[in-house]
N, C-alpha and C. Protein backbone atom coordinates (compact mmCIF):
# COMPACT_ATOMS: atom_id res chain seq x y z
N UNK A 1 26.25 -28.68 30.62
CA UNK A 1 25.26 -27.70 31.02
C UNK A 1 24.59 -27.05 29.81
N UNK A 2 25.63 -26.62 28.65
CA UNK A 2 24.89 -25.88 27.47
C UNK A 2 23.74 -27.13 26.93
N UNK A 3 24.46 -28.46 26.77
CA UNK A 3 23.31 -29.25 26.42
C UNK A 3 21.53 -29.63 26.92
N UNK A 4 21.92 -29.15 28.30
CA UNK A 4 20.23 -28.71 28.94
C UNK A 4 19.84 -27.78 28.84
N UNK A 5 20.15 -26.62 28.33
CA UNK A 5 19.87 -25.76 28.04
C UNK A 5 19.17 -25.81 26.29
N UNK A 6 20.21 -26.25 25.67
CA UNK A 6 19.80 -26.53 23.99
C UNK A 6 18.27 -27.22 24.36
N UNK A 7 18.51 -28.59 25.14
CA UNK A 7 17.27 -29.74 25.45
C UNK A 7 16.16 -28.84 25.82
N UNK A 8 16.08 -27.24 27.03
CA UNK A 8 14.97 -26.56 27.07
C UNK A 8 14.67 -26.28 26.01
N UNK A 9 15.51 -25.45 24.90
CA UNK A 9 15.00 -24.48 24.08
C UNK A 9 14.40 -25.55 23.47
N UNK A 10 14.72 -26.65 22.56
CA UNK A 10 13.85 -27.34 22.03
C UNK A 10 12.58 -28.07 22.67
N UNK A 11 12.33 -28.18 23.86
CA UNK A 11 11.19 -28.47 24.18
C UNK A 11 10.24 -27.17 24.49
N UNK A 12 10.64 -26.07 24.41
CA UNK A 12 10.09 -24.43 24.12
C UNK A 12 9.24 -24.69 23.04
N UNK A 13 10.20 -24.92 22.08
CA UNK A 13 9.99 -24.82 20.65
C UNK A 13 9.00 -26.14 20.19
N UNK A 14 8.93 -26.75 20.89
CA UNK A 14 8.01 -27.90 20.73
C UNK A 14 6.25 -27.74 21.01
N UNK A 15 6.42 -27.62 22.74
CA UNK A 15 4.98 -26.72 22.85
C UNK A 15 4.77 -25.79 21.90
N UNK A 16 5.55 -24.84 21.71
CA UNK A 16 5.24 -23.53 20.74
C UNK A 16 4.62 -24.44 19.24
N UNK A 17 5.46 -25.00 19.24
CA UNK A 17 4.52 -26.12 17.59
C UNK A 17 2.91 -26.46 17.70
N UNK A 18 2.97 -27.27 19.25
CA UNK A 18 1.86 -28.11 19.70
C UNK A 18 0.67 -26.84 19.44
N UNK A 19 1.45 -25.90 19.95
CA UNK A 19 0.33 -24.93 20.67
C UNK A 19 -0.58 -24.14 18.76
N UNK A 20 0.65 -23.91 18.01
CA UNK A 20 0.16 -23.73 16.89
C UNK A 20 -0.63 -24.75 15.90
N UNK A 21 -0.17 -25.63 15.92
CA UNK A 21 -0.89 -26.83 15.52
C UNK A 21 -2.42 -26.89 15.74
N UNK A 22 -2.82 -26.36 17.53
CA UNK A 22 -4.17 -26.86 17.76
C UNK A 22 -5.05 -25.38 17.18
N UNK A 23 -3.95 -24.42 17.49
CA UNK A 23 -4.91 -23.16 16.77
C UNK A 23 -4.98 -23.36 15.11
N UNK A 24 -4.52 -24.09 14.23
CA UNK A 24 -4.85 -24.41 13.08
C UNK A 24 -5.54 -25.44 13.17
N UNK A 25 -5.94 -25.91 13.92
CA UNK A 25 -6.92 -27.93 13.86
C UNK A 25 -8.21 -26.60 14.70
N UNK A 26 -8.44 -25.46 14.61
CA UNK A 26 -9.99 -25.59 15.47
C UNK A 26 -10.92 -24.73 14.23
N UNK A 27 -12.32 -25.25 14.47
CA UNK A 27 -13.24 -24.87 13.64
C UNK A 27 -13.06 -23.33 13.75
N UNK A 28 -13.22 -22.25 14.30
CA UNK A 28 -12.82 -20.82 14.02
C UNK A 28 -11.77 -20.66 13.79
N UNK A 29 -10.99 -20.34 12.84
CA UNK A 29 -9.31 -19.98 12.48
C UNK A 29 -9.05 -18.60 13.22
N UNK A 30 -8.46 -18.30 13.88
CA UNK A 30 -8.04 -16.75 14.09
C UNK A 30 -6.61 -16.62 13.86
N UNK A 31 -6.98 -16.27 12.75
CA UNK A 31 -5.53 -16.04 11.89
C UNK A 31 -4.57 -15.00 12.87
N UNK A 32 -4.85 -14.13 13.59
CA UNK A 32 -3.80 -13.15 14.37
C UNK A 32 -2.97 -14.11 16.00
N UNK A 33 -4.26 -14.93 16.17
CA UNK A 33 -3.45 -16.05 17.00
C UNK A 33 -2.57 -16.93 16.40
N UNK A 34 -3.01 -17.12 14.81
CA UNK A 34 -1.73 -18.20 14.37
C UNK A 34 -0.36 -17.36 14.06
N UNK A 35 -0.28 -16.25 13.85
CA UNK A 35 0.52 -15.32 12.87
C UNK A 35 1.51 -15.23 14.39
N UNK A 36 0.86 -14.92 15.50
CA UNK A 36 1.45 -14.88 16.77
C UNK A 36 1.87 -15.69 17.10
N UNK A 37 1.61 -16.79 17.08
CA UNK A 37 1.99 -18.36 17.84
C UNK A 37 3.27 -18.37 16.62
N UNK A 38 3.33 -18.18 15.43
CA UNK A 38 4.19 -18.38 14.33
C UNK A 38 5.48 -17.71 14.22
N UNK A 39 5.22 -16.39 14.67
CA UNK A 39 6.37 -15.75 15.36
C UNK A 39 7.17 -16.21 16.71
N UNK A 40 6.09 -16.64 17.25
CA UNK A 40 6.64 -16.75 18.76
C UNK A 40 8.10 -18.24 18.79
N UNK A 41 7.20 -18.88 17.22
CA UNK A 41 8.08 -20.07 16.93
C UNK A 41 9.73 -19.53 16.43
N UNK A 42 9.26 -18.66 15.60
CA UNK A 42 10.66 -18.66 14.87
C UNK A 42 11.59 -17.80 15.60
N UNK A 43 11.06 -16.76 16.71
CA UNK A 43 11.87 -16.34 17.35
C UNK A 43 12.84 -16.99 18.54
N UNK A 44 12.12 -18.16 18.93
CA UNK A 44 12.80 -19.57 19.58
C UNK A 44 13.77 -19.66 18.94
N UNK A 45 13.49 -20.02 17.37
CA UNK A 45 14.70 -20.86 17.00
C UNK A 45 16.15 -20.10 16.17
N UNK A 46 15.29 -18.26 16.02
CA UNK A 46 16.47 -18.29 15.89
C UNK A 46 16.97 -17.22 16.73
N UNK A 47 16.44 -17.33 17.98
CA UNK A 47 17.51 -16.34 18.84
C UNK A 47 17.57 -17.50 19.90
N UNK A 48 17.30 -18.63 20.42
CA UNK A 48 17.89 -19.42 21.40
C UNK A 48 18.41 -20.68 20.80
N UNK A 49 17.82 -20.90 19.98
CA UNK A 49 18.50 -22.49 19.44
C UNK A 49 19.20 -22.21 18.07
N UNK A 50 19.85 -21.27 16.99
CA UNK A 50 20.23 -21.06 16.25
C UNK A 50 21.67 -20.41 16.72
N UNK A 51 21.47 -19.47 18.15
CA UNK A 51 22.19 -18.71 18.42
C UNK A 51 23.80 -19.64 19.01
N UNK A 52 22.97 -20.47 19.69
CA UNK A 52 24.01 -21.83 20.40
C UNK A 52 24.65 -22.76 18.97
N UNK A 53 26.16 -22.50 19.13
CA UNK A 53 27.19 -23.18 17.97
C UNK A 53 27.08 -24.60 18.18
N UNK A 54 26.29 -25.52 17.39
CA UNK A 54 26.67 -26.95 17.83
C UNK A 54 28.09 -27.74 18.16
N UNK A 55 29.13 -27.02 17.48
CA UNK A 55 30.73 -27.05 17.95
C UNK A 55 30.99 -27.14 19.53
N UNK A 56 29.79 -26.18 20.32
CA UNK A 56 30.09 -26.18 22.01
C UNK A 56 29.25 -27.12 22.20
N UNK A 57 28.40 -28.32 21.45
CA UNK A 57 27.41 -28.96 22.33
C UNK A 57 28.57 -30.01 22.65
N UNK A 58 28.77 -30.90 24.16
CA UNK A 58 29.65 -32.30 23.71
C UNK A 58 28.40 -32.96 23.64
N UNK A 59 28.55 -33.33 22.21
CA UNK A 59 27.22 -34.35 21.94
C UNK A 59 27.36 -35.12 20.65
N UNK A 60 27.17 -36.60 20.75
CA UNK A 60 28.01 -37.49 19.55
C UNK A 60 26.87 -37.06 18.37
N UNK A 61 25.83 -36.44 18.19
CA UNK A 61 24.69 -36.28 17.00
C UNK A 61 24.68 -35.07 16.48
N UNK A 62 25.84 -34.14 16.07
CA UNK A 62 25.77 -33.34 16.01
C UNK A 62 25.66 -32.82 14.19
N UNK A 63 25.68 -33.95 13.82
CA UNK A 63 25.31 -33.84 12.37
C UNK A 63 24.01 -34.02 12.14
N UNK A 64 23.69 -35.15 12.57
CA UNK A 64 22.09 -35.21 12.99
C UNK A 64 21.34 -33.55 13.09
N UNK A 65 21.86 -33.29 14.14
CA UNK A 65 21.23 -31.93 15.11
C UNK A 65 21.34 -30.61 13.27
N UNK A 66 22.52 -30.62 13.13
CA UNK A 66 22.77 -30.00 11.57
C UNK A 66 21.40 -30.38 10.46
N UNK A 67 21.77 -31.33 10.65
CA UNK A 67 20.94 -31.51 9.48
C UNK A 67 18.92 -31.22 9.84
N UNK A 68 18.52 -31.67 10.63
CA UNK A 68 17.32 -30.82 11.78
C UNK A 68 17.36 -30.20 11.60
N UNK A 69 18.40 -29.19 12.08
CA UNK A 69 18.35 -27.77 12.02
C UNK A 69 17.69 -27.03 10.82
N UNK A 70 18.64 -27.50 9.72
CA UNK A 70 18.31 -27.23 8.20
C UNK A 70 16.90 -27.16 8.09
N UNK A 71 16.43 -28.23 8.39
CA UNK A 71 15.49 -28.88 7.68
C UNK A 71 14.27 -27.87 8.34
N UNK A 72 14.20 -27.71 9.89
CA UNK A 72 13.52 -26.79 10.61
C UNK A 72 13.28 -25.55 10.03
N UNK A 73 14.65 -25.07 10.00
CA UNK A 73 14.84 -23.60 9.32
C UNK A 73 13.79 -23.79 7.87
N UNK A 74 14.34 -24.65 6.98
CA UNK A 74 13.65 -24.65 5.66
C UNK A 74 12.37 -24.48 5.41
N UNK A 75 11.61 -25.78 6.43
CA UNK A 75 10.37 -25.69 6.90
C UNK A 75 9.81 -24.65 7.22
N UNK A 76 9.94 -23.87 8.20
CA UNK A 76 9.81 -22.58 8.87
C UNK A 76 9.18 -21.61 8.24
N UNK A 77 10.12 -21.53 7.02
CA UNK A 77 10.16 -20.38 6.20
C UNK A 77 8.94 -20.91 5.15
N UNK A 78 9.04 -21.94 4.70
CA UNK A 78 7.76 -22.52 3.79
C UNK A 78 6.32 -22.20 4.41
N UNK A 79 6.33 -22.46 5.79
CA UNK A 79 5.39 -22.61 6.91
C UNK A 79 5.04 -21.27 6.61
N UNK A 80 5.55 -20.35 6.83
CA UNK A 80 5.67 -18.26 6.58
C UNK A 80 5.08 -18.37 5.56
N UNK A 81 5.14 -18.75 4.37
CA UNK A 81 4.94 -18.28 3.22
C UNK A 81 3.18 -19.17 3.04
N UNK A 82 3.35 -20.40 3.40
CA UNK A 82 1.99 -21.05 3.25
C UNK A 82 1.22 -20.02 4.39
N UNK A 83 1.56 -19.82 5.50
CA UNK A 83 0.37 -18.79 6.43
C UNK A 83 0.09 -17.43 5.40
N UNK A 84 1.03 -16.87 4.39
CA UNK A 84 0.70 -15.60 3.87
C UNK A 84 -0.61 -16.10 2.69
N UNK A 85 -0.22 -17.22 2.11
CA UNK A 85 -0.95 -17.70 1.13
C UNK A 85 -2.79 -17.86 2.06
N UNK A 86 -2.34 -18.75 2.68
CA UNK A 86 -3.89 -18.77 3.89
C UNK A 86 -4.46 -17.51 3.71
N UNK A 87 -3.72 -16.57 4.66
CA UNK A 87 -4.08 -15.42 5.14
C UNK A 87 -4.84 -14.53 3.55
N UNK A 88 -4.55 -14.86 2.33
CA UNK A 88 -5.02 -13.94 1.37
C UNK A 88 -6.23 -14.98 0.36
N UNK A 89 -6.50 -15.74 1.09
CA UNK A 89 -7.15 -17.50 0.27
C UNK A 89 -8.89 -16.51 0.91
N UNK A 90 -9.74 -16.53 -0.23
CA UNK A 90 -10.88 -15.79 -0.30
C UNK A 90 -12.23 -17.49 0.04
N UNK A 91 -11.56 -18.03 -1.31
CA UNK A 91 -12.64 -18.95 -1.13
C UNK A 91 -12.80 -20.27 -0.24
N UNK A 92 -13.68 -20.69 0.20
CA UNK A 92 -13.57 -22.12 1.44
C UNK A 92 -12.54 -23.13 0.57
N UNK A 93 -12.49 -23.23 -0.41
CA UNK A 93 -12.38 -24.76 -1.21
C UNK A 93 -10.69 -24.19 -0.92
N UNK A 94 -9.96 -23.25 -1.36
CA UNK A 94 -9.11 -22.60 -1.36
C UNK A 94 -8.33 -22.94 -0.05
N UNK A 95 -9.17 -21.99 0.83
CA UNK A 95 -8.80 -21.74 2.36
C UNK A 95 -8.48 -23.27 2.71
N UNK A 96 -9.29 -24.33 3.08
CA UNK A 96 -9.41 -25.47 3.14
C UNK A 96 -7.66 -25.87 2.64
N UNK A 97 -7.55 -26.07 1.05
CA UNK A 97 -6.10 -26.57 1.05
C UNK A 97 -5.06 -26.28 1.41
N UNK A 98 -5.33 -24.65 1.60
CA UNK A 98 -3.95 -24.25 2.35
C UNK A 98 -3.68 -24.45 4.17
N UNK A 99 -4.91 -24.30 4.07
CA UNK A 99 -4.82 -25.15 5.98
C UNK A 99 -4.41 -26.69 6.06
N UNK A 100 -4.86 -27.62 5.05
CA UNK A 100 -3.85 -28.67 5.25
C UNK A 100 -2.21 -28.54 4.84
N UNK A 101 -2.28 -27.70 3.90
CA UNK A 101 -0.34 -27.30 3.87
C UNK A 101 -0.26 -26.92 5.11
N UNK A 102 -0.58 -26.19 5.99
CA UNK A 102 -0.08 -25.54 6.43
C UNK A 102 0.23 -26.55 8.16
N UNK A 103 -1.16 -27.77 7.89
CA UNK A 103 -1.24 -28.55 9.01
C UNK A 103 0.17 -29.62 8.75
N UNK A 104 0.00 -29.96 7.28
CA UNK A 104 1.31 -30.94 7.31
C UNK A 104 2.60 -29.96 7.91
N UNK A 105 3.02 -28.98 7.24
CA UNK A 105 4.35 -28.47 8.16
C UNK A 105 4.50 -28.30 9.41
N UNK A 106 3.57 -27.89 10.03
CA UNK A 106 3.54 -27.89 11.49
C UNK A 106 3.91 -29.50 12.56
N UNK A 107 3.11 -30.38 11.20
CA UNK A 107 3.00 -31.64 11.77
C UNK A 107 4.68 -32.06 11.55
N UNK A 108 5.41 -31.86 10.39
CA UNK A 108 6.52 -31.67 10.24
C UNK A 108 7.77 -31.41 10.87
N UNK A 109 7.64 -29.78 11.09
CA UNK A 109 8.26 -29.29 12.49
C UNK A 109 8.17 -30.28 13.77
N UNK A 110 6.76 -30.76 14.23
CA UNK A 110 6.80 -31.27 15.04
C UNK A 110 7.69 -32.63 15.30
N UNK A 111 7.71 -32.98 14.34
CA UNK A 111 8.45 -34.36 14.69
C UNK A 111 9.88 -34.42 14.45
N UNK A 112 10.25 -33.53 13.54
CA UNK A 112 11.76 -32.95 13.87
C UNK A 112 12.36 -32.51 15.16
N UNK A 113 11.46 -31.18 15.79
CA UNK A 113 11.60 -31.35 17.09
C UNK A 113 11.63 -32.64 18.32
N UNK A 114 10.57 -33.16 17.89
CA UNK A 114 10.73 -34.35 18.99
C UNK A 114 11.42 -35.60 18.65
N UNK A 115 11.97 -35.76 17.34
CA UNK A 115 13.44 -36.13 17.05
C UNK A 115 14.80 -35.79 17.70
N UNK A 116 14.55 -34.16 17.43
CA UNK A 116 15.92 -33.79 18.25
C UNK A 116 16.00 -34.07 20.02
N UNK A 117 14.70 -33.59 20.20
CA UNK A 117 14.66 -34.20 21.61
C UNK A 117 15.11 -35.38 21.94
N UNK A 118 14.65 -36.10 21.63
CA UNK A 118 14.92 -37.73 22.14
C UNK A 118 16.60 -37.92 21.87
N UNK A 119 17.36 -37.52 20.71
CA UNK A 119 18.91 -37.42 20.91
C UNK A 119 19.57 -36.81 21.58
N UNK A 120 19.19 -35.49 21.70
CA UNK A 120 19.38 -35.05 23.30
C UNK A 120 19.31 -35.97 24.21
N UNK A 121 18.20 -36.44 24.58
CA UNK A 121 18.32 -37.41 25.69
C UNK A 121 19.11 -38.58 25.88
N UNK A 122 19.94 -38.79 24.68
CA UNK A 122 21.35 -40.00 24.90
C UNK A 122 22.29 -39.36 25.32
């Protein structure tokens, strides 16, 4: 049962990616929708999917899921720090590179997530 539960939170946390992703891919940036969607991410992961001990999942990938995890978390926080960099970027040429940092991590996150998903699903 905890394991469908883990399987929601990460597909939470997945839309929540998707959903940030497309507010960084559109020609008007509104930076207070990304800053929001960005929170909305990390509070997923670390009050529903951080909070759950992989020790209670019965699930043979649980090093796998560890090591994701990491990597999510790590990401996350890079992701934070590239949106602060955005958020203070004056010139287009500027703004411009940090929106592709900021598109690769998202793109990042994303496929970690839908990594973990699919092992869930064995």
């Amino acid at each position: 049962m905890l394991l469908k539960f883990y399987h929601q939170f990460y597909q939470e946390l997945l839309l929540k990616l998707v959903k940030l992703q497309n507010l960084v891919l559109t020609e008007d940036i509104d930076m207070i929708a990304i800053k929001t969607t960005y929170e909305q991410v990390q509070t997923i992961f670390q009050q529903q999917i951080l909070s759950v001990s992989l020790d209670e999942l019965d699930c043979n990938a649980i090093p796998l899921l560890r090591s994701a995890q990491t990597e999510i978390y790590k990401n996350l926080r890079l992701l934070g720090t590239d949106l602060l960099f955005l958020t203070s970027s004056r010139q287009e040429k500027t703004t411009g590179e940090r929106l592709e940092k900021v598109e690769g991590k998202v793109k990042e996150l994303i496929g970690y997530s839908q990594g973990i998903i699919e092992q869930l699903k064995q």
